[in-house]
N, C-alpha and C. Protein backbone atom coordinates (compact mmCIF):
# COMPACT_ATOMS: atom_id res chain seq x y z
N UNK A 1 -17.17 -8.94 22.06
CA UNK A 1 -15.82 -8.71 21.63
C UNK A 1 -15.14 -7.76 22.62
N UNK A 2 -13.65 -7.85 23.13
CA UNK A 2 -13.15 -7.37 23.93
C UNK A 2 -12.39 -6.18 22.95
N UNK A 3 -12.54 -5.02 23.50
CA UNK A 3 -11.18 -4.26 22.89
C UNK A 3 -10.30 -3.70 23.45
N UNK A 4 -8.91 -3.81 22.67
CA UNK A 4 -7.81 -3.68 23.26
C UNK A 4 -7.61 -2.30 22.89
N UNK A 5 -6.94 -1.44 23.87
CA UNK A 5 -6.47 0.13 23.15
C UNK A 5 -7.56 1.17 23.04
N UNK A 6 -7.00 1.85 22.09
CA UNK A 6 -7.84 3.01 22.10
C UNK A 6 -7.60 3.45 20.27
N UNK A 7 -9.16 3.80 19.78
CA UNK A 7 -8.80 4.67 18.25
C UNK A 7 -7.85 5.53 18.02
N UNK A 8 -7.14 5.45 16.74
CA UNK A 8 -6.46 6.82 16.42
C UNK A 8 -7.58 7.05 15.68
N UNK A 9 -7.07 8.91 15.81
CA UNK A 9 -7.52 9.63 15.67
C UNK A 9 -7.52 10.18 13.82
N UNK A 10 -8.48 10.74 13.12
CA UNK A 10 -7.92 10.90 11.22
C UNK A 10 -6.64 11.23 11.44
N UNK A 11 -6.11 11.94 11.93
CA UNK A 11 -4.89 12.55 11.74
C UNK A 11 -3.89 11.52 12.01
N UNK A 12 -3.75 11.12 13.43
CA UNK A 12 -2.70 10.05 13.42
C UNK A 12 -2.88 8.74 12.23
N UNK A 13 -4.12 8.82 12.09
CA UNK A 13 -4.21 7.80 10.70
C UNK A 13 -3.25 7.90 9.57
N UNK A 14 -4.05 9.19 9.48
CA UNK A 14 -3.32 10.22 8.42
C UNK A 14 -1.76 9.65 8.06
N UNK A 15 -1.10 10.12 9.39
CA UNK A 15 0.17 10.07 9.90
C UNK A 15 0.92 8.87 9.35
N UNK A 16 0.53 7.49 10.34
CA UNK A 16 0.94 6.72 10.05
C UNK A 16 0.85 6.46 9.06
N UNK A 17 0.00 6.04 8.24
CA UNK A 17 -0.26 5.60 6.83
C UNK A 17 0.94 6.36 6.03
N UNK A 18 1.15 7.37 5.94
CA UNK A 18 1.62 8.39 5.07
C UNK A 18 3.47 8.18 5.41
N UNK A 19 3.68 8.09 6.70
CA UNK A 19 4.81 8.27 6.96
C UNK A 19 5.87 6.80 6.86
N UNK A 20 4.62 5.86 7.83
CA UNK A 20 5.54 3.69 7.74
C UNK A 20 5.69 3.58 6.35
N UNK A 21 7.04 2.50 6.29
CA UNK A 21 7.71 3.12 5.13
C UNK A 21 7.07 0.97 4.74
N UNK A 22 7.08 0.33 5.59
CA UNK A 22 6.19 -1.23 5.22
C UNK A 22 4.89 -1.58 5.72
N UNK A 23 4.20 -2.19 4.69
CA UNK A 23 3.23 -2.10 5.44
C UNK A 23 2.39 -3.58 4.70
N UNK A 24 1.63 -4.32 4.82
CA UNK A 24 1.25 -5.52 5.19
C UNK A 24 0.53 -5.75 4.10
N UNK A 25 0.05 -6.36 2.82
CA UNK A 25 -1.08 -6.42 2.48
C UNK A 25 -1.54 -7.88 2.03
N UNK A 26 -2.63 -8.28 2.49
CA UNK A 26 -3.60 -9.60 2.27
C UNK A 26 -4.41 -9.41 1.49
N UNK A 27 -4.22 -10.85 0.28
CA UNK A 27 -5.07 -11.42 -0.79
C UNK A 27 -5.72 -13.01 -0.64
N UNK A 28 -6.59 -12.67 -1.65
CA UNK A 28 -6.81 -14.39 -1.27
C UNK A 28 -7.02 -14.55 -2.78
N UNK A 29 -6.98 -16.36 -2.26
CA UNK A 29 -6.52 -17.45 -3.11
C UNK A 29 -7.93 -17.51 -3.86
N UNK A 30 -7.52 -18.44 -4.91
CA UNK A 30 -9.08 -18.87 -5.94
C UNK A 30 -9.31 -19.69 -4.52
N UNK A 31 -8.51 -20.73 -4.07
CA UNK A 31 -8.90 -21.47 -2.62
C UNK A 31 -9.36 -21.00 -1.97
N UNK A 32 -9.46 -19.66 -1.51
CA UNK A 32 -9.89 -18.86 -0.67
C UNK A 32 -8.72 -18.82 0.75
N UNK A 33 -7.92 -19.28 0.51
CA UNK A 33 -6.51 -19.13 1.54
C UNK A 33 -5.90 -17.97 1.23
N UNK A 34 -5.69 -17.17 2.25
CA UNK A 34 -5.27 -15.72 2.75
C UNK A 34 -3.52 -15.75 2.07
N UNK A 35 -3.55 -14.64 1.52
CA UNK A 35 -1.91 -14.67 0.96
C UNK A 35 -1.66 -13.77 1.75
N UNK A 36 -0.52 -13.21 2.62
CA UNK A 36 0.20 -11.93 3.04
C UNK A 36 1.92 -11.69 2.59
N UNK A 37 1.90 -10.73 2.18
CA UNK A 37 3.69 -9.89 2.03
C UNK A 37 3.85 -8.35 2.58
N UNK A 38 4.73 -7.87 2.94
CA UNK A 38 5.17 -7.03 3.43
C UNK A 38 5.24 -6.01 1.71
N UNK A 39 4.95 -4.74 2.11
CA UNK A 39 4.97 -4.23 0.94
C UNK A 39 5.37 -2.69 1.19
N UNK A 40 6.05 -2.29 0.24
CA UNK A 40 6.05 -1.26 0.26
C UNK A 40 4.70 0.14 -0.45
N UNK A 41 4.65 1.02 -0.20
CA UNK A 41 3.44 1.58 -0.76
C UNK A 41 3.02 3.32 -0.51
N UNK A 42 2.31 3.93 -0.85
CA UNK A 42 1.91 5.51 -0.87
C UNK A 42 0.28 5.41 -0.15
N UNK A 43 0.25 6.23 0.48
CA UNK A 43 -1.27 6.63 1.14
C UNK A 43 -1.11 8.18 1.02
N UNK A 44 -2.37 7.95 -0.20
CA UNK A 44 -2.21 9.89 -1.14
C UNK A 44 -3.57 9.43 -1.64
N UNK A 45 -4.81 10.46 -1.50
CA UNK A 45 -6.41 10.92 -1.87
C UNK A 45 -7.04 9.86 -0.95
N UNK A 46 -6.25 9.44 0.00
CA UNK A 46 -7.46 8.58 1.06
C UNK A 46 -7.47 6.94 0.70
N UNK A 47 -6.45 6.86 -0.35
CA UNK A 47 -6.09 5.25 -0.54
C UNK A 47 -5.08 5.05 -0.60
N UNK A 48 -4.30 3.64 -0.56
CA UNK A 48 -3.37 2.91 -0.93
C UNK A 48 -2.88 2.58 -1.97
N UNK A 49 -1.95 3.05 -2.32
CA UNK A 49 -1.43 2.68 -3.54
C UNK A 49 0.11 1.94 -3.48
N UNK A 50 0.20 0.48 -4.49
CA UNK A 50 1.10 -0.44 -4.18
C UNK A 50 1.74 -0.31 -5.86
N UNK A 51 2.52 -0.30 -6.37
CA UNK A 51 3.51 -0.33 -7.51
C UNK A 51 4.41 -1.66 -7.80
N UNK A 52 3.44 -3.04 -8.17
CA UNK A 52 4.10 -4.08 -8.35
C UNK A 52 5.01 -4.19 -9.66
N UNK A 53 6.68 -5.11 -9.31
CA UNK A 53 6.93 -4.35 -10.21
C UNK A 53 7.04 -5.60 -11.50
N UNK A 54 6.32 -7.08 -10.79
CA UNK A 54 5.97 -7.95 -12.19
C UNK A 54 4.53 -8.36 -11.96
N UNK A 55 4.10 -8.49 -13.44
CA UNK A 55 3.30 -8.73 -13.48
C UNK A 55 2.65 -9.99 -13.07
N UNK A 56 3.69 -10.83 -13.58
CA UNK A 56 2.84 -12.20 -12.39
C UNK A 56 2.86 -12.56 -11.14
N UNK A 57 3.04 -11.30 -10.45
CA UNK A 57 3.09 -11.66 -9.11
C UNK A 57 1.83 -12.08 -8.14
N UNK A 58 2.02 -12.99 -7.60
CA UNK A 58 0.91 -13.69 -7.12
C UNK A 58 -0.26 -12.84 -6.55
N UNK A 59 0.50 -11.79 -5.60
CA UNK A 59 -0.71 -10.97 -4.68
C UNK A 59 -1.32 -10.29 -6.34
N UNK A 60 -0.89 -10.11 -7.24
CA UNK A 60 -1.62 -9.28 -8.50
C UNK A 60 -2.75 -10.32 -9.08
N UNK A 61 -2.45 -11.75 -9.33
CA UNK A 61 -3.21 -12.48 -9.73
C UNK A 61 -4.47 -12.70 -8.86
N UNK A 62 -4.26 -12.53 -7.46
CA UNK A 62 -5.30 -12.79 -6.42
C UNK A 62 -6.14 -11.62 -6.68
N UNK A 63 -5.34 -10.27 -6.98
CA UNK A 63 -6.66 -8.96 -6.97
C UNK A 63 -7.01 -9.57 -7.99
N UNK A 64 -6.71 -9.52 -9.31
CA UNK A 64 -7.58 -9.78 -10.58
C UNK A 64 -8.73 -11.11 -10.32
N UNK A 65 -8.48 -11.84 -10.15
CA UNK A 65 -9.42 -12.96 -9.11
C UNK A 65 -10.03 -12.75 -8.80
N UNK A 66 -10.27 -11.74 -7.15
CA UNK A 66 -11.07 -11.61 -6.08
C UNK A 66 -10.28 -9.86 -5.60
N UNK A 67 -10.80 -8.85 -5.46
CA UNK A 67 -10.15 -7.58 -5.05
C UNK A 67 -10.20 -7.38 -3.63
N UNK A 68 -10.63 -8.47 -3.38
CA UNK A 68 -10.81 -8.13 -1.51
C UNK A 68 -9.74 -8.53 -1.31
N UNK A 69 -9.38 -7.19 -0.30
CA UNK A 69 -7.78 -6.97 0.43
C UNK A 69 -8.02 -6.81 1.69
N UNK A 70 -6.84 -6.60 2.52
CA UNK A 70 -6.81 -6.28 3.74
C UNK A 70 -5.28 -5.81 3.87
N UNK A 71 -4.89 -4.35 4.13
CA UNK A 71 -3.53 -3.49 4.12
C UNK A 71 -3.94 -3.49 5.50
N UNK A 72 -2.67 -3.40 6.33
CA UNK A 72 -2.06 -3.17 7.70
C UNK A 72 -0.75 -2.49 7.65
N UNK A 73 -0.70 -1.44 9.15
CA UNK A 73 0.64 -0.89 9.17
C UNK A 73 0.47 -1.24 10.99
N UNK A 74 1.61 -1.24 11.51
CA UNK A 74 2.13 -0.85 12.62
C UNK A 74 2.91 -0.91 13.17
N UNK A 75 3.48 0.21 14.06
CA UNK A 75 4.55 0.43 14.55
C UNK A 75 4.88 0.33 16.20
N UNK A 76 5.58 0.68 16.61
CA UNK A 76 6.04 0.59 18.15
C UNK A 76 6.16 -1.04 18.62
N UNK A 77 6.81 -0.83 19.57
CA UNK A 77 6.80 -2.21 20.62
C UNK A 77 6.59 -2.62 22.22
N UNK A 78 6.55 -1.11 22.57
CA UNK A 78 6.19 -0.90 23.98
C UNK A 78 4.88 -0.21 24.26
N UNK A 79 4.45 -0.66 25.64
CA UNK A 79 3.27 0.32 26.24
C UNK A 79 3.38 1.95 25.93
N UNK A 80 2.35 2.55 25.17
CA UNK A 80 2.57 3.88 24.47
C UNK A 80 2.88 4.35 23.50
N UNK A 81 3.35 3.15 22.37
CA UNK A 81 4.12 3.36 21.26
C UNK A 81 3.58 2.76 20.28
N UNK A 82 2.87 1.80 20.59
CA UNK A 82 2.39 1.13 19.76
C UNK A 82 0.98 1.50 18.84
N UNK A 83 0.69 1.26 17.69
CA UNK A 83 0.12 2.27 17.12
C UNK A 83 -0.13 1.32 15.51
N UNK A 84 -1.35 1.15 15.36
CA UNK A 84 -2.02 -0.35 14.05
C UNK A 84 -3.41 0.67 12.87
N UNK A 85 -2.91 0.28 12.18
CA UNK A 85 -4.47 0.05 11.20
C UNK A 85 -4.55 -0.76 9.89
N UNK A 86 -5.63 -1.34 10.35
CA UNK A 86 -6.42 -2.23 9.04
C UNK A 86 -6.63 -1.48 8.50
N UNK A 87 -7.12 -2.00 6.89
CA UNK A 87 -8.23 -1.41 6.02
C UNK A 87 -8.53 -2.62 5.36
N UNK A 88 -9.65 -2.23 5.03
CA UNK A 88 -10.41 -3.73 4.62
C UNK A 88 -10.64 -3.04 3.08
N UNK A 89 -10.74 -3.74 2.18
CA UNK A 89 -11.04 -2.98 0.70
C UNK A 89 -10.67 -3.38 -0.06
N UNK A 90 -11.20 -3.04 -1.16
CA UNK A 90 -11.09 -3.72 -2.59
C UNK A 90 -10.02 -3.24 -3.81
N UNK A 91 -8.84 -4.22 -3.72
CA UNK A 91 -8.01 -3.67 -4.54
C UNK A 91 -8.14 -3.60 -6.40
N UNK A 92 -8.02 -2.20 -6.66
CA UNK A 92 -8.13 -1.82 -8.03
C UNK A 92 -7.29 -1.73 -9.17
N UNK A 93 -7.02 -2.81 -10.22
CA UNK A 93 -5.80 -2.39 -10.95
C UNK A 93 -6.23 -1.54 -11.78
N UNK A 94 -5.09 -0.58 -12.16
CA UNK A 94 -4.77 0.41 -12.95
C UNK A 94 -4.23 0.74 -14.13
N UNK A 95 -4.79 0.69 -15.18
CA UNK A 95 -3.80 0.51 -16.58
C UNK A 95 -3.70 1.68 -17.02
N UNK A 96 -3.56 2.78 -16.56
CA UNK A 96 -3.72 4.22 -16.96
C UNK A 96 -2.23 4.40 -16.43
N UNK A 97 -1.15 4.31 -17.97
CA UNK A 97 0.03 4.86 -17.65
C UNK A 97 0.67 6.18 -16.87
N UNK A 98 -0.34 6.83 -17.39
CA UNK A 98 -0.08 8.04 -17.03
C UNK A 98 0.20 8.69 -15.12
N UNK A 99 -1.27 7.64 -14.94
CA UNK A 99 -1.73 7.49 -13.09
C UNK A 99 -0.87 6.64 -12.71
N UNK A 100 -0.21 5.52 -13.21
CA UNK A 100 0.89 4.54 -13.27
C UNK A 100 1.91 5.87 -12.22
N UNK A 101 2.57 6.34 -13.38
CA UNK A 101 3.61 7.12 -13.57
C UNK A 101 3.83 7.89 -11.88
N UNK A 102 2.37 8.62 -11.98
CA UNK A 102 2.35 10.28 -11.29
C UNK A 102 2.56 9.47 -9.81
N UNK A 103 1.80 8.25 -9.71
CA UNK A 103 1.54 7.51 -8.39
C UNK A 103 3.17 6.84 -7.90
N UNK A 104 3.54 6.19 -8.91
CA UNK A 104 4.86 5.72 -9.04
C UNK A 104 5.96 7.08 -8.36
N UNK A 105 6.16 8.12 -8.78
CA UNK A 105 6.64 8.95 -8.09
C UNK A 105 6.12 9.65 -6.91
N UNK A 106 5.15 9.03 -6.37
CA UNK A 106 5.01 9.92 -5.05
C UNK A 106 5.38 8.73 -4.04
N UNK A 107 4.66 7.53 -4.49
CA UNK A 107 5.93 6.38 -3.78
C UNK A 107 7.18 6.55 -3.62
N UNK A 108 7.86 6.86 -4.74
CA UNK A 108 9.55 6.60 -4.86
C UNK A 108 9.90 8.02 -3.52
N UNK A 109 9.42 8.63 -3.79
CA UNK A 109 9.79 10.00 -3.02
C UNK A 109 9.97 9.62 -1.54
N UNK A 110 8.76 9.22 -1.62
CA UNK A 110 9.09 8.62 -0.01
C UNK A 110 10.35 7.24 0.80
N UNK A 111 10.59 7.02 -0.63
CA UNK A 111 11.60 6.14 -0.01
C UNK A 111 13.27 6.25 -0.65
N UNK A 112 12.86 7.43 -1.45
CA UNK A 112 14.29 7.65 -2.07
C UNK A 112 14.81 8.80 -1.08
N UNK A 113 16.33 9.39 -1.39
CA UNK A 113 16.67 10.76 -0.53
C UNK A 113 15.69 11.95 -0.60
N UNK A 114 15.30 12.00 -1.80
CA UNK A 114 14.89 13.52 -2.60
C UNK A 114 14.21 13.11 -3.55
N UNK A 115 13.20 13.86 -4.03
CA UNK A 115 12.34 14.10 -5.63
C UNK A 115 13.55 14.09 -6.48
N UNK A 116 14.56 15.01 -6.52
CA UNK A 116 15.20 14.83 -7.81
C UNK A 116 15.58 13.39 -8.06
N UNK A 117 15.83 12.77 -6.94
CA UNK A 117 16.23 10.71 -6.92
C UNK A 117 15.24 10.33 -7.88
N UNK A 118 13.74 10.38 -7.05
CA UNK A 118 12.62 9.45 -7.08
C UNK A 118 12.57 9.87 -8.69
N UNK A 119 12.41 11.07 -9.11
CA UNK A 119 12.30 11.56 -10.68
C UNK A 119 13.10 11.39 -11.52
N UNK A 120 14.23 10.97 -11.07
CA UNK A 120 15.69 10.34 -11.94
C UNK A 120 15.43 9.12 -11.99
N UNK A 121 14.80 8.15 -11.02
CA UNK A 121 14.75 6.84 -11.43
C UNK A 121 13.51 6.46 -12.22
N UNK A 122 12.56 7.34 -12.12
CA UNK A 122 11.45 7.25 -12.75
C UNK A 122 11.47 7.42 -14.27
N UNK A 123 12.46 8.27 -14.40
CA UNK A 123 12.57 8.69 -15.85
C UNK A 123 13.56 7.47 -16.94
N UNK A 124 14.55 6.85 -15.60
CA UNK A 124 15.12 5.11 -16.25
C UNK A 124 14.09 4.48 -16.59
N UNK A 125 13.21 4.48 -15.60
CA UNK A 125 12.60 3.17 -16.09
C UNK A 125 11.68 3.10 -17.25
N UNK A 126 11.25 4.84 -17.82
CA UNK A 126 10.51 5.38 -18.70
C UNK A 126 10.70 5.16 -20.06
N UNK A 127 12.91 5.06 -19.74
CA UNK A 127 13.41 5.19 -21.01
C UNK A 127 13.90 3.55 -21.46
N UNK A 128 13.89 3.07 -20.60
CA UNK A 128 14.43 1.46 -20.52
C UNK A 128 13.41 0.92 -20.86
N UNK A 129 11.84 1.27 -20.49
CA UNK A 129 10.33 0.63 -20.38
C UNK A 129 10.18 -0.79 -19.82
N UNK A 130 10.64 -0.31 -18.58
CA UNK A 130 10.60 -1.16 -17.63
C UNK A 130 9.44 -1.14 -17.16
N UNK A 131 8.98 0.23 -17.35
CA UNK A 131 7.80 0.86 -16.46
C UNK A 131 6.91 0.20 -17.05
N UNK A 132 6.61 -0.84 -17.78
CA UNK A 132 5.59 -0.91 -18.34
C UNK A 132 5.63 -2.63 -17.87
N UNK A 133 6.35 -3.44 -17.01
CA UNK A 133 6.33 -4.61 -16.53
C UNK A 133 5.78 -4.30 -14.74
N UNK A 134 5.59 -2.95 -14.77
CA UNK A 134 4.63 -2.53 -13.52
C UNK A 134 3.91 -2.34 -13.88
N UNK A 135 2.99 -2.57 -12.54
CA UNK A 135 1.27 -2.56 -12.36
C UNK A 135 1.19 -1.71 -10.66
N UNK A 136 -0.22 -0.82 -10.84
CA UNK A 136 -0.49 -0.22 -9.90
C UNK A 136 -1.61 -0.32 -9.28
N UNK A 137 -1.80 -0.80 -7.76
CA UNK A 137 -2.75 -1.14 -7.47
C UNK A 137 -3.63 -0.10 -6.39
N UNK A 138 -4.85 0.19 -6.57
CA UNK A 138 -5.00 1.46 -5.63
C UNK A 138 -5.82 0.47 -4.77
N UNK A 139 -5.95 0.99 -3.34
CA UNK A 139 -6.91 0.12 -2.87
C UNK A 139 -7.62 1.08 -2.11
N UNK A 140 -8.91 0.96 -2.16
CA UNK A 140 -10.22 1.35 -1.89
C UNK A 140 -10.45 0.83 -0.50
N UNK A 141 -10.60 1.79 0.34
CA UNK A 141 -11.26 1.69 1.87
C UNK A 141 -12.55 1.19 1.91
N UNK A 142 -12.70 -0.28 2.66
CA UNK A 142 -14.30 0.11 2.62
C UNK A 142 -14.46 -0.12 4.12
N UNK A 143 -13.62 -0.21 5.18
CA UNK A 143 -13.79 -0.40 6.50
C UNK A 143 -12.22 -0.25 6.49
N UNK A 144 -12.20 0.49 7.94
CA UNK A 144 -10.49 0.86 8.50
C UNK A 144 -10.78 0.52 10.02
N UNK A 145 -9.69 -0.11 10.71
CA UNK A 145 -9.57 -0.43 12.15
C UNK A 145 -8.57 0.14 12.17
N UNK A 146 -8.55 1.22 13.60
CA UNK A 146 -6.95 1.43 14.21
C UNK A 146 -6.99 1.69 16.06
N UNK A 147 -6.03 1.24 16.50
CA UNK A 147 -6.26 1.53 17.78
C UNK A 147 -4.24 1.61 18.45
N UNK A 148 -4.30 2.64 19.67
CA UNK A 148 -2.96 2.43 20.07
C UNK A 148 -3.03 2.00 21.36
N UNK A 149 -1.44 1.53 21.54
CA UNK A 149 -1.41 0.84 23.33
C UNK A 149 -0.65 1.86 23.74
């Protein structure tokens, strides 16, 4: 096998994961045919966490199925900028409202202006119980690839 690039390092892992605001994740089929969508998501205690917000959504039916995933992020487009990681792992659903909730707001944070946003919308959907046509998926590392150009 040839390799291209060079490892990041935990930290730039760290980094990226925490900071790319899309990021990639693959399921498979009862067929065993690879599903992929662009997703939004949180990387907080060393996993992935995805906040689907119906329940029959296909990539959800594939974890309950089969939990083998595969999350990707990367960024840049030029020599030096460019910057990837896999994770290979088994996605976990979550019926613990509560972990629902706490996870649900550390997502929103990151993509809203401010905590007071992410905690204002969190608290709609609490009172509407919307929140409860979401599902939270953590996903478990069991192999990570990253390398930059």
């Amino acid at each position: 096998m040839v390799k291209v690039g060079t490892p990041l390092n935990e930290v730039e892992i760290r980094e990226l994961l925490a900071n790319e605001k899309t990021g990639w994740l693959a399921t498979v089929s009862p067929e065993k045919k690879p599903h992929l969508i662009p997703i939004h998501y949180g990387f907080f205690e060393g996993k992935v966490h995805v906040v689907f917000v119906h329940k029959q959504n296909v990539s959800l039916r594939y974890i309950r199925n089969d939990g083998s995933v595969c999350f990707g992020v990367n960024v840049g487009e030029g020599a030096g900028e460019i910057k990837c990681v896999l994770i290979h792992g088994k996605g976990r659903i979550v019926e613990n409202s509560g972990v629902l909730s706490s996870a649900y707001l550390k997502i929103l944070t990151k993509y809203l202006p401010s905590k007071e946003d992410a905690e204002s919308f969190l608290r709609k959907l609490m009172s509407s119980r919307a929140i409860v046509q979401r599902t939270l998926v953590v996903i478990e590392p069991e192999k990570m690839i990253s390398w930059k150009l």
